[in-house]
PDB file of N, CA and C in Angstrom:
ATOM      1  N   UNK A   1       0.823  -1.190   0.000  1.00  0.00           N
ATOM      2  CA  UNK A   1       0.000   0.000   0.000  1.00  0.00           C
ATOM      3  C   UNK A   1       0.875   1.265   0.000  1.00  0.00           C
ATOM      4  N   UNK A   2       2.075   0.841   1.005  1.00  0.00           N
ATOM      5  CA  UNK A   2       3.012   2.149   0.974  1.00  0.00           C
ATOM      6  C   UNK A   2       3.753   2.857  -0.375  1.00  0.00           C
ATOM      7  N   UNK A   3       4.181   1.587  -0.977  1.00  0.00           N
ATOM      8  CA  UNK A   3       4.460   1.528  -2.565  1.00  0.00           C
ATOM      9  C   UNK A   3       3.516   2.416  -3.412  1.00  0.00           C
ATOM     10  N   UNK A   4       2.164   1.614  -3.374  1.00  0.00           N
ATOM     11  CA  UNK A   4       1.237   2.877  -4.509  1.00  0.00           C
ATOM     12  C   UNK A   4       1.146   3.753  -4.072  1.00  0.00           C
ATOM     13  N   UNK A   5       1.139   4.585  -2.587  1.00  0.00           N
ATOM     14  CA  UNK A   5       0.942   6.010  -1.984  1.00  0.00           C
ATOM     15  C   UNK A   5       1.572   6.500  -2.730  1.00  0.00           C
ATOM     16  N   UNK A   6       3.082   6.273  -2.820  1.00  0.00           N
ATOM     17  CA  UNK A   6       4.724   6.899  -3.686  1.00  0.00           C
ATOM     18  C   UNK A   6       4.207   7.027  -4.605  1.00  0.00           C
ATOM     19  N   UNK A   7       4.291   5.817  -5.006  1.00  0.00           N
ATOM     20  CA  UNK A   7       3.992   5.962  -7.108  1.00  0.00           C
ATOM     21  C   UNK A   7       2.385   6.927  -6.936  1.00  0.00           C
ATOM     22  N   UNK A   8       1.521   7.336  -6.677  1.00  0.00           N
ATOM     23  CA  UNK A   8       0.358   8.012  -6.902  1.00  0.00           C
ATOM     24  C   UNK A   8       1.270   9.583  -5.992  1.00  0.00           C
ATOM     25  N   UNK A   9       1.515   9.686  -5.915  1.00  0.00           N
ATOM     26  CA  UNK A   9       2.132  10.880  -5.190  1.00  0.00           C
ATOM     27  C   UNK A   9       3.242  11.438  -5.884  1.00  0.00           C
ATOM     28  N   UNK A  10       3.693  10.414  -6.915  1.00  0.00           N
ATOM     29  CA  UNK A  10       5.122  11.042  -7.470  1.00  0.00           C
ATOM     30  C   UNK A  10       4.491  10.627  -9.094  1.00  0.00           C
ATOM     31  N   UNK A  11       3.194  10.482  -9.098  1.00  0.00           N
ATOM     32  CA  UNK A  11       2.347  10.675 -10.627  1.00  0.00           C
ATOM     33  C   UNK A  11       1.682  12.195  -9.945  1.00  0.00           C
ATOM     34  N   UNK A  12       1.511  12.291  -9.120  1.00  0.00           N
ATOM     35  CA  UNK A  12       0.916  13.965  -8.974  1.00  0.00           C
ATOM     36  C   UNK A  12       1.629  14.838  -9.330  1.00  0.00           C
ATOM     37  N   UNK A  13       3.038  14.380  -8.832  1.00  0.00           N
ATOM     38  CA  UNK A  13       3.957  15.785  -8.483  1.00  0.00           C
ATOM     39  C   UNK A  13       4.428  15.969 -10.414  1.00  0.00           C
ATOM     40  N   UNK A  14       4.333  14.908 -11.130  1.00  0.00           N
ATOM     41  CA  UNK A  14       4.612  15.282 -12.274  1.00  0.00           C
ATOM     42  C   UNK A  14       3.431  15.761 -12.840  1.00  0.00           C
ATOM     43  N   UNK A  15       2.273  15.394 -12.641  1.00  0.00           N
ATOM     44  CA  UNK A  15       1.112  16.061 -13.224  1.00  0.00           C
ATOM     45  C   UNK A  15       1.183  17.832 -13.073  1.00  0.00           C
ATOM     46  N   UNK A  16       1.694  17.395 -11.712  1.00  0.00           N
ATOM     47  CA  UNK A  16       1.510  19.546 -11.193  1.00  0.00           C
ATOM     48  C   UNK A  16       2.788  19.990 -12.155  1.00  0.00           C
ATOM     49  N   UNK A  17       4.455  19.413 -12.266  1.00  0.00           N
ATOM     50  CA  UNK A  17       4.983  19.728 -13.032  1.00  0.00           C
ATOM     51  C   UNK A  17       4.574  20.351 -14.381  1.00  0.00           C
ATOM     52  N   UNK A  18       4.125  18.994 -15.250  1.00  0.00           N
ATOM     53  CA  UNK A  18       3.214  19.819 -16.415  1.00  0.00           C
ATOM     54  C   UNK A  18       2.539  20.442 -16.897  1.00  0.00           C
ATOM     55  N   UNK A  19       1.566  21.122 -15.878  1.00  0.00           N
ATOM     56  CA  UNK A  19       0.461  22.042 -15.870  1.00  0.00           C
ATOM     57  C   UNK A  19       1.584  23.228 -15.385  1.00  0.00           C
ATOM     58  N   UNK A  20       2.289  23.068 -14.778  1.00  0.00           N
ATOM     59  CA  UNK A  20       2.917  24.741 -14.639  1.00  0.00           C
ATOM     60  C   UNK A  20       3.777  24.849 -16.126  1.00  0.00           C
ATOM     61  N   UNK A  21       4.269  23.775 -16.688  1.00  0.00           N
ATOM     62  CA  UNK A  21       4.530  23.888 -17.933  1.00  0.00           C
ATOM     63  C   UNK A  21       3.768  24.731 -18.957  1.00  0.00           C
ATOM     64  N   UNK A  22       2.699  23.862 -18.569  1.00  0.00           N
ATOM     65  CA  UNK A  22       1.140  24.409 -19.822  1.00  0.00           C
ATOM     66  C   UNK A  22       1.237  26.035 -19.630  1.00  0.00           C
ATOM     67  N   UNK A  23       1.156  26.203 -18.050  1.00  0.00           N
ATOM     68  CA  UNK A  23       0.125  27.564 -17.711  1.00  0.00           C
ATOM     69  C   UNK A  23       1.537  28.495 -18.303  1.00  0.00           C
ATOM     70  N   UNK A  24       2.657  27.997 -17.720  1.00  0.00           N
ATOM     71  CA  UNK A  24       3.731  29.044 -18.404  1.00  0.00           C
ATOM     72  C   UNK A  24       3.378  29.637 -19.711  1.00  0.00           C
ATOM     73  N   UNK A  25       3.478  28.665 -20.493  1.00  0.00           N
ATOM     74  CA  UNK A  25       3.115  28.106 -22.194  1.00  0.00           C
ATOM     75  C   UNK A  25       2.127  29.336 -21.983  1.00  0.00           C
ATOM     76  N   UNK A  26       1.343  29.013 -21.527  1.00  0.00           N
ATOM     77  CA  UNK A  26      -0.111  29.978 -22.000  1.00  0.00           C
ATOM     78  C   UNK A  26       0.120  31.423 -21.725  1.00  0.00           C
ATOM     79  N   UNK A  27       0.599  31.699 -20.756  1.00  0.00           N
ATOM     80  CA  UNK A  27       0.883  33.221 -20.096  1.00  0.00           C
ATOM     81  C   UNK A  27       1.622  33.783 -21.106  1.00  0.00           C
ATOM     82  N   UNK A  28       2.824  33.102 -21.313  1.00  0.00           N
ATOM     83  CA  UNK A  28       3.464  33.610 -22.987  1.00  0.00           C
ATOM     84  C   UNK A  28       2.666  33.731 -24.482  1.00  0.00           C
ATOM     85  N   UNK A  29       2.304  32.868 -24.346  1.00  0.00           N
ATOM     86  CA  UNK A  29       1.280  33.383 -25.842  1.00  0.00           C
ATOM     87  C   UNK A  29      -0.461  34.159 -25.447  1.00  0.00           C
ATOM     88  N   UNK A  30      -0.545  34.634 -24.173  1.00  0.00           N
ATOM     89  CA  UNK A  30      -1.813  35.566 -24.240  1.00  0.00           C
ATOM     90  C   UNK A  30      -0.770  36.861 -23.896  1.00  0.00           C
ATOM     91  N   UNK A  31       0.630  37.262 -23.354  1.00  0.00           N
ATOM     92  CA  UNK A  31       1.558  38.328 -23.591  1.00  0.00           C
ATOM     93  C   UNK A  31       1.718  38.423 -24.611  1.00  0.00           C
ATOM     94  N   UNK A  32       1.797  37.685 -26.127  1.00  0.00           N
ATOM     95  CA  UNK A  32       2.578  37.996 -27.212  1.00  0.00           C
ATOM     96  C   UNK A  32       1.517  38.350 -27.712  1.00  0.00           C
ATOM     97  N   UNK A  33       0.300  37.870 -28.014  1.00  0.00           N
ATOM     98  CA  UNK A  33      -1.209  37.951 -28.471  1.00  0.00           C
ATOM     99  C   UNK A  33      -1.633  39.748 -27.903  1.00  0.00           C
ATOM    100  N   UNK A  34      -1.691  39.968 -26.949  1.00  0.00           N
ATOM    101  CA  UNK A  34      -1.841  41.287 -26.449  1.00  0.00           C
ATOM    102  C   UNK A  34      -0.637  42.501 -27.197  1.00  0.00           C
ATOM    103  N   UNK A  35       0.460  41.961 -26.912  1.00  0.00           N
ATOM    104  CA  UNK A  35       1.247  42.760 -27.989  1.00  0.00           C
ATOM    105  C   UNK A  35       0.954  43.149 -29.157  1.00  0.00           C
ATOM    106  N   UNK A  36       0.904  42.186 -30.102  1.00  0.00           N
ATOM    107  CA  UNK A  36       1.343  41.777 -31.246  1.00  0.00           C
ATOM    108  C   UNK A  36      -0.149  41.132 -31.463  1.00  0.00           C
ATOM    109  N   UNK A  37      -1.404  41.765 -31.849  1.00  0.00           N
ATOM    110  CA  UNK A  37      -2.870  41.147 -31.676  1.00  0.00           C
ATOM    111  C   UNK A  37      -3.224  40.512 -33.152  1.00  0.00           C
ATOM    112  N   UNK A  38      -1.988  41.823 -34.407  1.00  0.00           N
ATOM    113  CA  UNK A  38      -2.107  41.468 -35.840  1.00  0.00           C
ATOM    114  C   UNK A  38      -1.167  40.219 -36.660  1.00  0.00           C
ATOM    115  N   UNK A  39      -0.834  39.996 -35.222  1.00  0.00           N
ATOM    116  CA  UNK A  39       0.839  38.923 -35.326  1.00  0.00           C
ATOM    117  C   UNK A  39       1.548  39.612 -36.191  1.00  0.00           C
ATOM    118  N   UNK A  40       1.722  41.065 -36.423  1.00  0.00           N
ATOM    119  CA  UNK A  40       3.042  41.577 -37.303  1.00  0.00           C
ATOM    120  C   UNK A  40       3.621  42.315 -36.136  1.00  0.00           C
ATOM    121  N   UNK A  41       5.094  42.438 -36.237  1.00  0.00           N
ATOM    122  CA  UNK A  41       5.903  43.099 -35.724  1.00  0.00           C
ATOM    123  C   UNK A  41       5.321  44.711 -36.104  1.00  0.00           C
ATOM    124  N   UNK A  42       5.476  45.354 -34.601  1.00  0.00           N
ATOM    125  CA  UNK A  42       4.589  46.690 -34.861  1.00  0.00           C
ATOM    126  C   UNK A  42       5.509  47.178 -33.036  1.00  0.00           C
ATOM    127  N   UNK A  43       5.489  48.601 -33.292  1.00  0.00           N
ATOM    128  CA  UNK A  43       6.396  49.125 -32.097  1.00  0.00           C
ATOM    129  C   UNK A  43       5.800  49.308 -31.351  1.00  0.00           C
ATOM    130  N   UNK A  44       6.246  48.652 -29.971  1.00  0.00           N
ATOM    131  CA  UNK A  44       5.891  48.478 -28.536  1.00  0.00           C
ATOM    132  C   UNK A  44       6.719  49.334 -27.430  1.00  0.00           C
ATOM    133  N   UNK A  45       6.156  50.537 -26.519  1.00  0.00           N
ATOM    134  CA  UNK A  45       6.888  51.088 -26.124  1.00  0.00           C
ATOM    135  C   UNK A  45       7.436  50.289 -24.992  1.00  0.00           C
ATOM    136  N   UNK A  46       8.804  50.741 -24.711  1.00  0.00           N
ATOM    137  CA  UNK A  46       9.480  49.790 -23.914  1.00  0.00           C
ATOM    138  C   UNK A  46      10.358  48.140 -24.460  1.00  0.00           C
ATOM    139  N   UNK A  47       9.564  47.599 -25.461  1.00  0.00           N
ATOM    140  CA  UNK A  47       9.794  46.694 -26.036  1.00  0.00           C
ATOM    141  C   UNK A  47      10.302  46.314 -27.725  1.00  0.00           C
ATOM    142  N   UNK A  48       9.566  47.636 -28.172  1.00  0.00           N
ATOM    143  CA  UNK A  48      10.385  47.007 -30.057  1.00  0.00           C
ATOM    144  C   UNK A  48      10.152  48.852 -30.495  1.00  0.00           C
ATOM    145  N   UNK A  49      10.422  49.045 -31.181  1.00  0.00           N
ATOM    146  CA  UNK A  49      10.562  50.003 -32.420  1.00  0.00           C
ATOM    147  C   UNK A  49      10.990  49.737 -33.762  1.00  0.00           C
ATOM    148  N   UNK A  50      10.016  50.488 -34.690  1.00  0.00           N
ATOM    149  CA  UNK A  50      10.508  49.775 -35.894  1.00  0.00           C
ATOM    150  C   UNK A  50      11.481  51.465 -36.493  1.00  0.00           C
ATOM    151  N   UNK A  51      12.604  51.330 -37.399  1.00  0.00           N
ATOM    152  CA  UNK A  51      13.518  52.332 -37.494  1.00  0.00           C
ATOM    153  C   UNK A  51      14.039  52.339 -38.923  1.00  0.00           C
ATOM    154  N   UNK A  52      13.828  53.130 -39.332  1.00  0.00           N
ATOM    155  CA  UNK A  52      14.676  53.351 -40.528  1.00  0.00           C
ATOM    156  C   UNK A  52      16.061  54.013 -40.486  1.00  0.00           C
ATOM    157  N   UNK A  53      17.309  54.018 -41.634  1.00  0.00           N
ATOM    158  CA  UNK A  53      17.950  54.545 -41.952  1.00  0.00           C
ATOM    159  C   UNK A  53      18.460  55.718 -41.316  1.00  0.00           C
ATOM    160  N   UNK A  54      17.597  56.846 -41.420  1.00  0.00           N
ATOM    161  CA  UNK A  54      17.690  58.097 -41.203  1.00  0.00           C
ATOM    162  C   UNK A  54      17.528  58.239 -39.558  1.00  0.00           C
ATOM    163  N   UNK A  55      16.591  57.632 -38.982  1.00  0.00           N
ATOM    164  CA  UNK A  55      16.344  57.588 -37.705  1.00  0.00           C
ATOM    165  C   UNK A  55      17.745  56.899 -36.742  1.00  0.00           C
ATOM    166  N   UNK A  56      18.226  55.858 -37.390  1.00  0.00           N
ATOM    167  CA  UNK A  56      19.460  55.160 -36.875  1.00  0.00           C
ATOM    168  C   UNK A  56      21.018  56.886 -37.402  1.00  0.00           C
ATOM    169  N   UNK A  57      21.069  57.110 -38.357  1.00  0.00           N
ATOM    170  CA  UNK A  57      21.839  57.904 -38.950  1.00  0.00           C
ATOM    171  C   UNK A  57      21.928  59.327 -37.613  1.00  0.00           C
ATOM    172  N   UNK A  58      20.536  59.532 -37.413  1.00  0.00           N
ATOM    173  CA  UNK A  58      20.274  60.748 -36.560  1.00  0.00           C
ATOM    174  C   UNK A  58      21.071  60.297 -34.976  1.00  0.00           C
ATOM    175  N   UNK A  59      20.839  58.922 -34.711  1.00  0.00           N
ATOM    176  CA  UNK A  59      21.331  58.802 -33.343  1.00  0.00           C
ATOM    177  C   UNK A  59      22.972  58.664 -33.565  1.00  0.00           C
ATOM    178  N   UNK A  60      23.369  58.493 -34.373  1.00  0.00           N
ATOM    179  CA  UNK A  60      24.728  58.818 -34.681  1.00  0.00           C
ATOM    180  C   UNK A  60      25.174  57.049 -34.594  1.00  0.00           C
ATOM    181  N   UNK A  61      24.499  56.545 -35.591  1.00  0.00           N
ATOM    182  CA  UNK A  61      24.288  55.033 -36.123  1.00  0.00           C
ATOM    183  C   UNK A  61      24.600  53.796 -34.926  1.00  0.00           C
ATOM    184  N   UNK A  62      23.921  54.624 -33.774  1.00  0.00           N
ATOM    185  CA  UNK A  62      24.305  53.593 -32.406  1.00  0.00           C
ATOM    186  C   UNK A  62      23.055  52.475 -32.574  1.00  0.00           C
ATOM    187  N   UNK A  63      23.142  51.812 -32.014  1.00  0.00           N
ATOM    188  CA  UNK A  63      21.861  50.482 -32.486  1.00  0.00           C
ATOM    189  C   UNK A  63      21.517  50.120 -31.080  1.00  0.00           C
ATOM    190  N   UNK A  64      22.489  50.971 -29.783  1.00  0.00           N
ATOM    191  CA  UNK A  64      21.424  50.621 -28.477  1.00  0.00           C
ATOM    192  C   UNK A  64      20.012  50.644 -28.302  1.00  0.00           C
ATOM    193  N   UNK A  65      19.080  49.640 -28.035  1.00  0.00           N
ATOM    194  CA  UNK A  65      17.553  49.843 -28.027  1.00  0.00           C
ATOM    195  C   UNK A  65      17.373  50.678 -27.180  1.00  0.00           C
ATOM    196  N   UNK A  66      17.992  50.995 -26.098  1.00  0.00           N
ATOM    197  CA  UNK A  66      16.915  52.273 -25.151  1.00  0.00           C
ATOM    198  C   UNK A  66      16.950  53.524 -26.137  1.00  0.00           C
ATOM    199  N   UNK A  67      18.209  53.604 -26.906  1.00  0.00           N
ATOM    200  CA  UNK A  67      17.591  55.136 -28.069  1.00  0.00           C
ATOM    201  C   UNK A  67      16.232  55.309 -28.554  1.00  0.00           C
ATOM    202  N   UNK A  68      16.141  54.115 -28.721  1.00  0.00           N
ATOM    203  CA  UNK A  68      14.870  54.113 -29.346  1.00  0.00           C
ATOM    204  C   UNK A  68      13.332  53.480 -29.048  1.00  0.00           C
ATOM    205  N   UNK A  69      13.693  52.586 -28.156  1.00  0.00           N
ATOM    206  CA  UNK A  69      12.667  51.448 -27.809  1.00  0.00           C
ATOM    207  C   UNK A  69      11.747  52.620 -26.208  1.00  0.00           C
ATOM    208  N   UNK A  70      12.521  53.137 -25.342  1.00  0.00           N
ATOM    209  CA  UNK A  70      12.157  54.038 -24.494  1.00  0.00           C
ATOM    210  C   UNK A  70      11.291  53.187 -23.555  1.00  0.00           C
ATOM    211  N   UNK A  71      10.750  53.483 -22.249  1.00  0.00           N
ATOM    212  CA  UNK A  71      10.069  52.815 -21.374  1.00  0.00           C
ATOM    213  C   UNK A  71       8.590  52.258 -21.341  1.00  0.00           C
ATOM    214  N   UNK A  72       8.469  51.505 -21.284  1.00  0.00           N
ATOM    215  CA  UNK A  72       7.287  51.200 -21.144  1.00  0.00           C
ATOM    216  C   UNK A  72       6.558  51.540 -20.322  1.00  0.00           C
ATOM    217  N   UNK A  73       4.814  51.670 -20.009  1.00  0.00           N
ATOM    218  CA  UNK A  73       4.246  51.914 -19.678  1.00  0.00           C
ATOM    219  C   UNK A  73       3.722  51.321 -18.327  1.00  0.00           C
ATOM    220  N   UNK A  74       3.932  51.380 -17.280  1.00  0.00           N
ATOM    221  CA  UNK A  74       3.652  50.544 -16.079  1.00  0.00           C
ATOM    222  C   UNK A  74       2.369  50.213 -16.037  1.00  0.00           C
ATOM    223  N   UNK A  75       2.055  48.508 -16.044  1.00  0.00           N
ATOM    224  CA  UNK A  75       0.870  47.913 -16.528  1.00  0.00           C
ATOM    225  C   UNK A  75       0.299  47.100 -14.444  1.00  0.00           C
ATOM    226  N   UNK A  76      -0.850  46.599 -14.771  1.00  0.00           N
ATOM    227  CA  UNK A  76      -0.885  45.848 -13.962  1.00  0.00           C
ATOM    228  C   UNK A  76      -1.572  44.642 -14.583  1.00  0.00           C
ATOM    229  N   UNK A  77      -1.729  43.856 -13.834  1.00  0.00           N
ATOM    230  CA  UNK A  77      -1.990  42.745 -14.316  1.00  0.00           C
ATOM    231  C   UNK A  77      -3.306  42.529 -13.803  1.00  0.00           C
ATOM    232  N   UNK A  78      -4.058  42.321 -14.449  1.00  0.00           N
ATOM    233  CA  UNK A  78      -5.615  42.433 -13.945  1.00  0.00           C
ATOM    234  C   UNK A  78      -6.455  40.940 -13.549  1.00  0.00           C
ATOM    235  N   UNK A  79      -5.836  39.703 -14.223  1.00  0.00           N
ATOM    236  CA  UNK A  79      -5.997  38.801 -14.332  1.00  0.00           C
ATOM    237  C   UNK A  79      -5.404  37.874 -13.153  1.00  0.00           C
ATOM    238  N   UNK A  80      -4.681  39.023 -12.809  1.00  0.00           N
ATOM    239  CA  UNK A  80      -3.629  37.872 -11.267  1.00  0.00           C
ATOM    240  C   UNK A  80      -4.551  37.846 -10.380  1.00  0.00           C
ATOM    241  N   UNK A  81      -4.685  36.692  -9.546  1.00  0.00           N
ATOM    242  CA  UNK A  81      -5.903  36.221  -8.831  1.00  0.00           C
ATOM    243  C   UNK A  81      -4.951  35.965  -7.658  1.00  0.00           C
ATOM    244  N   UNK A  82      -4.616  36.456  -6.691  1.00  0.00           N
ATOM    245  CA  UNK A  82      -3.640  36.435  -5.093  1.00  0.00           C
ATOM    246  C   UNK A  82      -3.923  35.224  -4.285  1.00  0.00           C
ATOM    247  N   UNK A  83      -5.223  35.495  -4.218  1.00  0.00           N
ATOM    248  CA  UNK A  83      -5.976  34.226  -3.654  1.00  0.00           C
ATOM    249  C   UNK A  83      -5.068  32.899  -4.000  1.00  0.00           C
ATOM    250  N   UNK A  84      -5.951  32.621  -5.354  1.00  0.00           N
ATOM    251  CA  UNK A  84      -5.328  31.968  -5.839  1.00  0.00           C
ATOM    252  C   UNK A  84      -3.916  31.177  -5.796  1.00  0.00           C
ATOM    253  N   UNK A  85      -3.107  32.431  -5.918  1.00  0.00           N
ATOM    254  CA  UNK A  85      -1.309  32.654  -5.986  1.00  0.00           C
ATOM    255  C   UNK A  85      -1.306  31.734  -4.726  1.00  0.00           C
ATOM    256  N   UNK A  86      -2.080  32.449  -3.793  1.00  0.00           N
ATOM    257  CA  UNK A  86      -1.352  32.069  -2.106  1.00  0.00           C
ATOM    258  C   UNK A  86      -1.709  30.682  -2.074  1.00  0.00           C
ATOM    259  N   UNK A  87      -2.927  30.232  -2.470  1.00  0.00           N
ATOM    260  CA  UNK A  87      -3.409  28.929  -2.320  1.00  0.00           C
ATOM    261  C   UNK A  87      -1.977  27.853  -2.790  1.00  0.00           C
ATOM    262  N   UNK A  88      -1.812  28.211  -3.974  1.00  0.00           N
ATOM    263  CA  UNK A  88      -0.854  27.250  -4.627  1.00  0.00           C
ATOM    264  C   UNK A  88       0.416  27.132  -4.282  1.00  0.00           C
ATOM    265  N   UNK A  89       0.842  28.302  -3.584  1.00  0.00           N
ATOM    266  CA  UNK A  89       2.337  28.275  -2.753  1.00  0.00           C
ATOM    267  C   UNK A  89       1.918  27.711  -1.385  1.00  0.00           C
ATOM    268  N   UNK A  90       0.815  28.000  -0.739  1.00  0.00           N
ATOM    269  CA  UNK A  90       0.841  27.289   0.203  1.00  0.00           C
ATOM    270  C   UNK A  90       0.330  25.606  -0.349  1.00  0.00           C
ATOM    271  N   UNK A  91      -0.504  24.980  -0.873  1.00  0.00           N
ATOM    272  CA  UNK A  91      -0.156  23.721  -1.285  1.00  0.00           C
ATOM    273  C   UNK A  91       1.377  23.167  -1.851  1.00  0.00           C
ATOM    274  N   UNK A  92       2.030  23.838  -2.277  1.00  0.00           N
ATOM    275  CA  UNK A  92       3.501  23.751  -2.734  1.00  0.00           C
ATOM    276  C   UNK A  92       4.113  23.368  -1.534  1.00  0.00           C
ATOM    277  N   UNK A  93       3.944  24.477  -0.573  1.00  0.00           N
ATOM    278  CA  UNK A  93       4.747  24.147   0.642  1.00  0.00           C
ATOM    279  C   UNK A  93       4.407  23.292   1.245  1.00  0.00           C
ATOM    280  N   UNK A  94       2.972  23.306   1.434  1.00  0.00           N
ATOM    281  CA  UNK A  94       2.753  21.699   2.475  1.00  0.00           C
ATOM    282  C   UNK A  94       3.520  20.640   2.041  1.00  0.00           C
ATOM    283  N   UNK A  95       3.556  20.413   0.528  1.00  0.00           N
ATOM    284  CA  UNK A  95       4.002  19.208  -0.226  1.00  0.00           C
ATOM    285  C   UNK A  95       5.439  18.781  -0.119  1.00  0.00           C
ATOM    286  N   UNK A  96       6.338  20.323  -0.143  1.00  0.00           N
ATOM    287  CA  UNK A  96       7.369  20.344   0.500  1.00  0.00           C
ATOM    288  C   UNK A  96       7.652  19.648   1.738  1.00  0.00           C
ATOM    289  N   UNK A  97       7.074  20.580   2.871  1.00  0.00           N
ATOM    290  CA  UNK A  97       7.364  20.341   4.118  1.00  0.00           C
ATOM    291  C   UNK A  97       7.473  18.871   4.596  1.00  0.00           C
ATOM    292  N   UNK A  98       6.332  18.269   4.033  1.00  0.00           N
ATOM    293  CA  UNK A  98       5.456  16.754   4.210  1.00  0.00           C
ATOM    294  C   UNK A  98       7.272  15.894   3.940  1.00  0.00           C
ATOM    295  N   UNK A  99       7.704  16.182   2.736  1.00  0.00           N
ATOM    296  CA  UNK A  99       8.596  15.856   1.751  1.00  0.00           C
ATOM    297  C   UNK A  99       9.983  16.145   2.591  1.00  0.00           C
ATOM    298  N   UNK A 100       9.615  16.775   3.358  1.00  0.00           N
ATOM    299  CA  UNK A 100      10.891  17.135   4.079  1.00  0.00           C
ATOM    300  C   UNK A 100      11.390  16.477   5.953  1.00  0.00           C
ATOM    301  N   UNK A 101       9.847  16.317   5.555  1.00  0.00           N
ATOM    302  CA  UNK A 101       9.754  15.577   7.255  1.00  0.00           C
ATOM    303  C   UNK A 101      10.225  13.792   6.734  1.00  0.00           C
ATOM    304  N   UNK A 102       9.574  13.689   5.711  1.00  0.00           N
ATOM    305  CA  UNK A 102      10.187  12.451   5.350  1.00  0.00           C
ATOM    306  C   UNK A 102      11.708  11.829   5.249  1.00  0.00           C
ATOM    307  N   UNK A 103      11.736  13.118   4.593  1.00  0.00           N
ATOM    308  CA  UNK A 103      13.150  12.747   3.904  1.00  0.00           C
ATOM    309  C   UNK A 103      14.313  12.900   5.483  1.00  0.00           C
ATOM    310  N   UNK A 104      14.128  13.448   6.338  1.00  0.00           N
ATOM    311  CA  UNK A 104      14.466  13.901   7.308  1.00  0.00           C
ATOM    312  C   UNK A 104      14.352  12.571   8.612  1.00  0.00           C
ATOM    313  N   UNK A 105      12.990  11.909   8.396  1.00  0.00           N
ATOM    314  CA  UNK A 105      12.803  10.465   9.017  1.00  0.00           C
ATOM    315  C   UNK A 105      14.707   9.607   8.230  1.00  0.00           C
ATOM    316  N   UNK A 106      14.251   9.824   7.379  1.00  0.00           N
ATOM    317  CA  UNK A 106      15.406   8.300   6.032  1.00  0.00           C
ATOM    318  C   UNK A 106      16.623   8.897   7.022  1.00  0.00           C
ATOM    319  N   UNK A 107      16.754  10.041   6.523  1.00  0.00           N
ATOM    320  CA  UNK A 107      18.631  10.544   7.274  1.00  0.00           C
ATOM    321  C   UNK A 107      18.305   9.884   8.795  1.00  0.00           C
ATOM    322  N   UNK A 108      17.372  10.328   9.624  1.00  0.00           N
ATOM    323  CA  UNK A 108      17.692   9.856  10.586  1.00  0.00           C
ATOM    324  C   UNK A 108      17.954   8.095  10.851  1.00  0.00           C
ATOM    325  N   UNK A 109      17.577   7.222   9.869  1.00  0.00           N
ATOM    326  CA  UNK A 109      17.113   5.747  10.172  1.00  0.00           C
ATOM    327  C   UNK A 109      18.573   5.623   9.342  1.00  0.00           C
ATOM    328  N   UNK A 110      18.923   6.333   8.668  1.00  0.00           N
ATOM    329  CA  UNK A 110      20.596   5.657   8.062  1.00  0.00           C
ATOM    330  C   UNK A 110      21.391   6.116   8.579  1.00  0.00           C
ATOM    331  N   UNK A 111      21.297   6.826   9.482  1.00  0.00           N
ATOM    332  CA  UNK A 111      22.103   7.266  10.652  1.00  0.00           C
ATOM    333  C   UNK A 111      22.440   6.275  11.583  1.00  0.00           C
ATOM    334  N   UNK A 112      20.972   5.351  12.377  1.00  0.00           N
ATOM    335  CA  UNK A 112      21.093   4.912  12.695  1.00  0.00           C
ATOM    336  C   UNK A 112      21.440   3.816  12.674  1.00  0.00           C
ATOM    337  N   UNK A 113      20.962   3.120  11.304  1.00  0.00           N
ATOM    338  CA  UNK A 113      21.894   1.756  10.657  1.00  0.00           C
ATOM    339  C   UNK A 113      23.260   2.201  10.698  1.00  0.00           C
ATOM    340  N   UNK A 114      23.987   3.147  10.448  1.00  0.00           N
ATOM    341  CA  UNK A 114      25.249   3.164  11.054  1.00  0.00           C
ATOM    342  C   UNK A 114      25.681   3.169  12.180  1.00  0.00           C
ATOM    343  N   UNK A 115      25.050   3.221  13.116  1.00  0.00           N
ATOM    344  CA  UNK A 115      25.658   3.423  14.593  1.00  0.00           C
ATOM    345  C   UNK A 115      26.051   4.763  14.724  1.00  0.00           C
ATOM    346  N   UNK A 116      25.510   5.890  13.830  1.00  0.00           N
ATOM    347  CA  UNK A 116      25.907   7.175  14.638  1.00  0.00           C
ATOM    348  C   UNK A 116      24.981   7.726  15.290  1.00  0.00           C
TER     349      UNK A 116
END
């Protein structure tokens, strides 16, 4: 029974692995989508500028992006759910901790199979 606990517990921890995979995945393409809504490269303050010749010529043909790219606009994120956030770091940590009391039992029991 102790056996399938593991194996069903270490099929979770890769399940949660891949879904933070996914959600990464996703957060990046609804950022690039919001950018870039026509999928063409188009100037983003803080992030891209498009430049010609004359415009590069004028800065005295330097190609640093802050010449041109300049700051972006301080955004918030409207979609971040805290709640949420906290929920999942605190399930993270329990999973940890749990993981740590364990692992913390083993050191102590091969400790003791050694005689220290």
């Amino acid at each position: 029974m102790g056996r399938l606990m593991k194996q069903l517990d270490d099929e979770r921890k890769a399940a949660v692995e891949q879904l933070k995979h996914v959600a990464y995945f996703h957060r990046q393409v609804v950022w690039l989508q919001e950018r870039f809504p026509k999928a063409e490269l188009e100037a983003v303050p803080g992030l891209v500028k498009l430049v010609d010749k004359q415009e590069i010529e004028a800065a005295d043909w330097s190609l640093t992006p802050g010449r041109y790219v300049g700051v972006a606009p301080s955004e918030e994120d409207e979609d971040f759910d805290l709640e949420t956030a906290l929920r999942d770091i605190h399930t993270e940590l329990a999973d940890l901790n749990k993981e740590a009391v364990e692992l913390a039992a083993k050191i102590q029991a091969n400790f003791e199979e050694l005689g220290i």
